[in-house]
N, C-alpha and C. Protein backbone atom coordinates (compact mmCIF):
# COMPACT_ATOMS: atom_id res chain seq x y z
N UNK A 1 0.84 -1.18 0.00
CA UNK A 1 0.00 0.00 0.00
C UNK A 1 0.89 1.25 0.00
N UNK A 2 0.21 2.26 -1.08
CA UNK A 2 1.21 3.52 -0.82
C UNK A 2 0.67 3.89 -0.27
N UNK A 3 1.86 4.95 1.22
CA UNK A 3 1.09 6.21 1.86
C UNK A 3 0.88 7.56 1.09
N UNK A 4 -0.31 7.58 1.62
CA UNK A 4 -1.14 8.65 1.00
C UNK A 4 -0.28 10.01 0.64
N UNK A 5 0.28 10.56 1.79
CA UNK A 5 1.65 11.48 0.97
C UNK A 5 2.62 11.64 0.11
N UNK A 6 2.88 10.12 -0.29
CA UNK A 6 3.22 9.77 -1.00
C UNK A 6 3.09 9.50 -2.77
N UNK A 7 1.48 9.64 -2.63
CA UNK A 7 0.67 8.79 -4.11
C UNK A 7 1.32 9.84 -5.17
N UNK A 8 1.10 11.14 -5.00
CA UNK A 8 1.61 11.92 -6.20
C UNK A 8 2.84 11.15 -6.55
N UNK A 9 3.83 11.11 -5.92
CA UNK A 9 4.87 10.71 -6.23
C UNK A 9 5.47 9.49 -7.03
N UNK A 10 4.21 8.45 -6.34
CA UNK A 10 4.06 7.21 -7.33
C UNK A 10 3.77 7.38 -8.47
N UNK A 11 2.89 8.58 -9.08
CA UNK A 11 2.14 8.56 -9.96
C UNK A 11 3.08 9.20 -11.00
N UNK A 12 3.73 10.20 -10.58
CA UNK A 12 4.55 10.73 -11.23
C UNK A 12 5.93 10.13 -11.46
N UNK A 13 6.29 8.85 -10.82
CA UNK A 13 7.28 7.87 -10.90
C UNK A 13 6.10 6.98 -11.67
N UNK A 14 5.14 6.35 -12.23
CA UNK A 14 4.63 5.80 -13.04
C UNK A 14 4.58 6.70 -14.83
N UNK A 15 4.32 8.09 -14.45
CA UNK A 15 4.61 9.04 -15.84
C UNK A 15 5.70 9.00 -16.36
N UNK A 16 6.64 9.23 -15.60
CA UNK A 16 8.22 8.96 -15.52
C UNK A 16 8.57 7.62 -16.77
N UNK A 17 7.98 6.52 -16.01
CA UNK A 17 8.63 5.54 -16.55
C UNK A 17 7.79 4.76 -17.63
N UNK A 18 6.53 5.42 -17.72
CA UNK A 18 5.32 5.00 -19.10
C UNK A 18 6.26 6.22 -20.59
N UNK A 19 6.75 7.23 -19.95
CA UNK A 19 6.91 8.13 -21.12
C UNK A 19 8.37 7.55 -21.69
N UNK A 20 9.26 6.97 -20.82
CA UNK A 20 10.37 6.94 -21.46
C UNK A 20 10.44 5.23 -22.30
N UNK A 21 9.66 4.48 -21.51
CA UNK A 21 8.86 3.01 -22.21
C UNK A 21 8.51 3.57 -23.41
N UNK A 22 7.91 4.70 -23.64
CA UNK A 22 7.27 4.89 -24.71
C UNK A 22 8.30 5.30 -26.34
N UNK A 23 9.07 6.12 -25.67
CA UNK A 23 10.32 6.87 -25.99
C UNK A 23 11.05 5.10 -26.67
N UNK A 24 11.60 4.61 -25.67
CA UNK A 24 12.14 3.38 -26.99
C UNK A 24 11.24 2.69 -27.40
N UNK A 25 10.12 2.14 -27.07
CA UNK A 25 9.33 1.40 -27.95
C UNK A 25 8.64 2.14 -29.31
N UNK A 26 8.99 3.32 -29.07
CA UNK A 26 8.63 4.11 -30.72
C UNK A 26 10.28 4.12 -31.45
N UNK A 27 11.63 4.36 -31.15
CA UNK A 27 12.24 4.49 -31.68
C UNK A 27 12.84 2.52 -31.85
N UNK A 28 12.79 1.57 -31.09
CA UNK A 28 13.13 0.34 -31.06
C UNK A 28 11.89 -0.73 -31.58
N UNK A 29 11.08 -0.19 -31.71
CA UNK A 29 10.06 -1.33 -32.30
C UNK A 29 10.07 -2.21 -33.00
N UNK A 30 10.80 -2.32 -34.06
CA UNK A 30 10.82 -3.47 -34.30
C UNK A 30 12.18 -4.17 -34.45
N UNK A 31 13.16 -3.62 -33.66
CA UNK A 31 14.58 -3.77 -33.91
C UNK A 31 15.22 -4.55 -32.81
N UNK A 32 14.55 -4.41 -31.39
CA UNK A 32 14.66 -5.03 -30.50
C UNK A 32 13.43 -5.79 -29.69
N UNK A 33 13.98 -6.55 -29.03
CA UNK A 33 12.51 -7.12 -27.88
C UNK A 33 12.21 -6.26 -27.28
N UNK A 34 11.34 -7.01 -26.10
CA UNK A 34 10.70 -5.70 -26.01
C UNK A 34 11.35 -5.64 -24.20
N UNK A 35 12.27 -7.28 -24.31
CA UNK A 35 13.25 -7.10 -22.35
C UNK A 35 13.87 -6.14 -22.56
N UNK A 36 14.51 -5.98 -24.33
CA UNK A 36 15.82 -5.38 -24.21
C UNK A 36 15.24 -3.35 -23.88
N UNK A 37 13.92 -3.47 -24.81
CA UNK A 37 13.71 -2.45 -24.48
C UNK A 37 13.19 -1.97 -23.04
N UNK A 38 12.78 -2.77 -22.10
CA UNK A 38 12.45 -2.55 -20.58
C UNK A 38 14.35 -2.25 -20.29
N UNK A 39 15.01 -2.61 -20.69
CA UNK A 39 16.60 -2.67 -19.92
C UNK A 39 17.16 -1.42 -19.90
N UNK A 40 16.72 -0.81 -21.44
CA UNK A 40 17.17 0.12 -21.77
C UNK A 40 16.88 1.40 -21.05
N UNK A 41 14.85 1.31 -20.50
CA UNK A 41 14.62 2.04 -20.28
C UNK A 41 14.80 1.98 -18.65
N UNK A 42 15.55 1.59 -17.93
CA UNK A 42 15.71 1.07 -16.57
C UNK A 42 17.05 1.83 -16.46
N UNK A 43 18.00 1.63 -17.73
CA UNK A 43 19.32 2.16 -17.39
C UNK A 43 18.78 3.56 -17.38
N UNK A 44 18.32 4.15 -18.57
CA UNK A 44 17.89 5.60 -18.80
C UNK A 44 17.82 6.35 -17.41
N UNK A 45 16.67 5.77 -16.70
CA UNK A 45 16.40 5.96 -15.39
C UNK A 45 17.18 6.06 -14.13
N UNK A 46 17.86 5.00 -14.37
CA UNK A 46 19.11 4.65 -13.31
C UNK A 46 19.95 5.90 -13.74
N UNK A 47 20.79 6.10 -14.51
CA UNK A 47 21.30 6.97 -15.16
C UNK A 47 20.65 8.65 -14.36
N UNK A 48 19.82 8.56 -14.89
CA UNK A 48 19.19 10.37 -14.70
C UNK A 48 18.97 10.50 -13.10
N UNK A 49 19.09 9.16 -12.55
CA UNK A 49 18.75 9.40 -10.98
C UNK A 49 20.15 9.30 -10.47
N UNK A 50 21.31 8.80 -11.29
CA UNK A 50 22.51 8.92 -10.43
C UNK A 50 23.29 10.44 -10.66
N UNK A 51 22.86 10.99 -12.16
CA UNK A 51 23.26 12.22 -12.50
C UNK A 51 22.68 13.33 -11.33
N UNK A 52 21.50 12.96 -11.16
CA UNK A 52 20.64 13.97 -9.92
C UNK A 52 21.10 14.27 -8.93
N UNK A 53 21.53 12.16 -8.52
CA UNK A 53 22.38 12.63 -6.86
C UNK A 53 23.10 13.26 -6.81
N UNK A 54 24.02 13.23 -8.13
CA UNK A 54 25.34 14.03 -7.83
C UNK A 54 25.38 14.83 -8.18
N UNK A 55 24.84 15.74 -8.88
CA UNK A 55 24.41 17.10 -9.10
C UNK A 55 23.93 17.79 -7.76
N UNK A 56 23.35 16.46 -6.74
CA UNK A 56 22.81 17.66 -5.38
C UNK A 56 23.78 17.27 -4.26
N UNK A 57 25.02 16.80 -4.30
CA UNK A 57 25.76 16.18 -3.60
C UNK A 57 26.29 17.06 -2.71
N UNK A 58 26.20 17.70 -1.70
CA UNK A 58 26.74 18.86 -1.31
C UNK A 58 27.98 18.64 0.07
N UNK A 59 28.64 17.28 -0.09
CA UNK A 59 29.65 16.83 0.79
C UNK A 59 30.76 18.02 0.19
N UNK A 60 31.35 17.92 -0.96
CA UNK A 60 32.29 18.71 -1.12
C UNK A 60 32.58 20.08 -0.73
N UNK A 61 31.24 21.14 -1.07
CA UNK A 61 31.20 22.30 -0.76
C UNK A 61 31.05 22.18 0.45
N UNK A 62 30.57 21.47 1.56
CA UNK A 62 30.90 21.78 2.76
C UNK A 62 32.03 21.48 3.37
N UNK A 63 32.81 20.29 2.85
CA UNK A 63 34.06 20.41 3.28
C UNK A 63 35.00 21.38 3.40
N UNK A 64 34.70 21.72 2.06
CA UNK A 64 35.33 23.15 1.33
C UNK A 64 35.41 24.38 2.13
N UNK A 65 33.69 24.63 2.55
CA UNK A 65 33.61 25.80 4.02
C UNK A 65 34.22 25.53 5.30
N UNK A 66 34.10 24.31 5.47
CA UNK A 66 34.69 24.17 6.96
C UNK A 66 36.26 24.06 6.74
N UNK A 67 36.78 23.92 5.48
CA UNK A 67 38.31 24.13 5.99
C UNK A 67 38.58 26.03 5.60
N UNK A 68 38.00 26.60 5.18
CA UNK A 68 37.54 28.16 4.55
C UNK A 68 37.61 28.50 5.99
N UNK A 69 36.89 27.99 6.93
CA UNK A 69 36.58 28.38 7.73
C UNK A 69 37.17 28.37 8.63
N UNK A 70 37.92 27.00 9.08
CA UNK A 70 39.21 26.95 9.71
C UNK A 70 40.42 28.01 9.29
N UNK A 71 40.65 28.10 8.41
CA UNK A 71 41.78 29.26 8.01
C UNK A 71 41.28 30.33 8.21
N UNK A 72 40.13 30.61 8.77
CA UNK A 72 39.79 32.15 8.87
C UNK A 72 39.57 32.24 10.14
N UNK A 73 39.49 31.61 10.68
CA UNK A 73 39.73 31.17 12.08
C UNK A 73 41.37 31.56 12.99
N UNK A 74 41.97 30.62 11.65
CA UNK A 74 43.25 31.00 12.43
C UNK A 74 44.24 31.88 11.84
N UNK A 75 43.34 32.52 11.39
CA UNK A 75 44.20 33.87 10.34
C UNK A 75 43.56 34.78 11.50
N UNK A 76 42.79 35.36 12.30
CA UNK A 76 42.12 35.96 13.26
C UNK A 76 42.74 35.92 14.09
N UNK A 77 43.14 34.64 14.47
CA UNK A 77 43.76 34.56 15.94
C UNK A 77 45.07 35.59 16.40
């Protein structure tokens, strides 16, 4: 069962993955199966969700401040 705060999200993770199904089964139709085309469209996905994480990855820039920050620290002192 989805929670209810949740449902948009399903639904829009169901749009998600009907449009890009759709996307190779119009350009792969008759060239591939139709696993290869579920595979394809799984990497697609996988893909755009690992590009995301790391596009919002924000370990570096904070490392970045806290040593910024340390040197300004002891440039003060």
């Amino acid at each position: 069962m989805v929670p209810q705060e949740d449902e948009a999200k399903y639904r829009e993770a169901g749009t998600l993955i009907n449009e890009r199904l759709n996307t190779y089964f119009n350009y792969y139709k008759d060239a591939k199966s139709n696993k290869e085309i579920y595979f394809y469209a799984m990497i697609d996905i996988a893909l755009k969700y690992i590009n995301e994480s790391k596009r919002n990855d924000t370990k570096p820039i904070i490392n970045i401040l806290e040593e910024l920050n340390k040197e300004i620290e002891e440039s003060l002192k």
